[in-house]
C-alpha atoms as a PDB file:
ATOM      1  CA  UNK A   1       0.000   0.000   0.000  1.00  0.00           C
ATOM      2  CA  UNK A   2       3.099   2.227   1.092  1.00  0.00           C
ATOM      3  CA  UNK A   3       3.912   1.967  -2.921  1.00  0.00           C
ATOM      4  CA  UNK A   4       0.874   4.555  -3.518  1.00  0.00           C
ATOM      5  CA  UNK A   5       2.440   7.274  -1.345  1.00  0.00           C
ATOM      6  CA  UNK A   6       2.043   8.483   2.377  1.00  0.00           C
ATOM      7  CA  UNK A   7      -1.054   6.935   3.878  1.00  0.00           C
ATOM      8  CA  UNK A   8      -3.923   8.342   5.959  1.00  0.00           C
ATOM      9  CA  UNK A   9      -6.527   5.850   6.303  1.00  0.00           C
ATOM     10  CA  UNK A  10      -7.542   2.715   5.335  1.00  0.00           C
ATOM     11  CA  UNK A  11     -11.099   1.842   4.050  1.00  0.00           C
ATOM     12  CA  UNK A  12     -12.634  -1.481   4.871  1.00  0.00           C
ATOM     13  CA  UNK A  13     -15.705  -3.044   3.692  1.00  0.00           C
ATOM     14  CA  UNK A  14     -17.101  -4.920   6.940  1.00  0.00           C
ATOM     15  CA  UNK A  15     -14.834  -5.189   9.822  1.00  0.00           C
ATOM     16  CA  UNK A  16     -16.557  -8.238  10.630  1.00  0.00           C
ATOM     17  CA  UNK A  17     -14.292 -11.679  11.426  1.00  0.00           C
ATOM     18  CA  UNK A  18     -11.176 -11.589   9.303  1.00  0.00           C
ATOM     19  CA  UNK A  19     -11.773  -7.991   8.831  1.00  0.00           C
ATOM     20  CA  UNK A  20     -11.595  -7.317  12.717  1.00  0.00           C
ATOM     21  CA  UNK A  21      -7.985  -8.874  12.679  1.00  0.00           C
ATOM     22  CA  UNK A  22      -6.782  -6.678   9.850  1.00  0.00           C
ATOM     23  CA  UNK A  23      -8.181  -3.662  11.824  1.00  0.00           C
ATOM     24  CA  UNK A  24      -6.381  -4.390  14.855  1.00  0.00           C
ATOM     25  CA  UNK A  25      -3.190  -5.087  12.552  1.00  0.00           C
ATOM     26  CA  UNK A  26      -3.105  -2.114  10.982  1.00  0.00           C
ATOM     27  CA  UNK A  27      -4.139  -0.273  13.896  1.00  0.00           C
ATOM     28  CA  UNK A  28      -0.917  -1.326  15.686  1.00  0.00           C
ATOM     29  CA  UNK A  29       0.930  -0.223  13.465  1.00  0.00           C
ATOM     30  CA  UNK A  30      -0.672   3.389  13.755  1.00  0.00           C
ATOM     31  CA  UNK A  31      -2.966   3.360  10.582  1.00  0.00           C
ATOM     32  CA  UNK A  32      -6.716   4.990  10.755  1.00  0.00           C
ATOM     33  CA  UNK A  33      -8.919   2.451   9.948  1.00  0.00           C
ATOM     34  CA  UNK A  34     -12.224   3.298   8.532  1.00  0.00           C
ATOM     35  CA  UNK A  35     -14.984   0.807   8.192  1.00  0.00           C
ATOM     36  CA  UNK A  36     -16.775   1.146   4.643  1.00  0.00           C
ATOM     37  CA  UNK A  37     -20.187   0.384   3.575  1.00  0.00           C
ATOM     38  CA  UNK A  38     -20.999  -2.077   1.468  1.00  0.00           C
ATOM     39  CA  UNK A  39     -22.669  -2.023  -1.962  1.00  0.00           C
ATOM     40  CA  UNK A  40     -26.604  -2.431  -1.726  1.00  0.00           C
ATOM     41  CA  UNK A  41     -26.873  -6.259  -3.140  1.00  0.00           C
ATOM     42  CA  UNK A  42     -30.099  -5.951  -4.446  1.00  0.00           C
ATOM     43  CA  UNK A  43     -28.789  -2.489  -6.812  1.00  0.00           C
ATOM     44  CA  UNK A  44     -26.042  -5.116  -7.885  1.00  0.00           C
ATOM     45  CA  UNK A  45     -28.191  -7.842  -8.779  1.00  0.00           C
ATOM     46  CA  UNK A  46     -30.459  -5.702 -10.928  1.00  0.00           C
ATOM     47  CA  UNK A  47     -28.333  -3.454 -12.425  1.00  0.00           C
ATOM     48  CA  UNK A  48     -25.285  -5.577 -12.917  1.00  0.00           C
ATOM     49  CA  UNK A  49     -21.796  -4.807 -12.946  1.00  0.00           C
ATOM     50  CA  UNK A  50     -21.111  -0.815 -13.027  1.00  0.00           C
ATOM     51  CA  UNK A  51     -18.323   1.566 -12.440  1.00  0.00           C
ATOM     52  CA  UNK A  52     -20.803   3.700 -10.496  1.00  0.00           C
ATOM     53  CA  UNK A  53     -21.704   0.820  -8.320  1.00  0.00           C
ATOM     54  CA  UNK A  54     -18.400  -0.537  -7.731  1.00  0.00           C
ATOM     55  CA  UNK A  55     -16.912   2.704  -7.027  1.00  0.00           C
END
């Protein structure tokens, strides 16, 4: 990630199980961890794959 220059924050979709270990992770090591919503599944289904969606 370092590769994209200096880091602020890092977005997660759902900090649920594996995502709760990665928080605490990254945490440690003195990154802001921000939890992201995830895309509405029923848009996704319908609409299929789109840039606006995914984005």
């Amino acid at each position: 990630m370092a590769s994209f220059g200096r880091l602020a924050a890092v977005g997660l979709e759902g900090t649920g199980s594996y995502g709760a270990g990665l928080t605490r992770v990254l945490s440690a090591v003195g990154l802001a961890v921000v939890e992201v919503d995830r895309p509405d599944r029923s848009a996704r289904r319908s609409q299929g794959k789109s840039d606006p969606l995914d984005a």
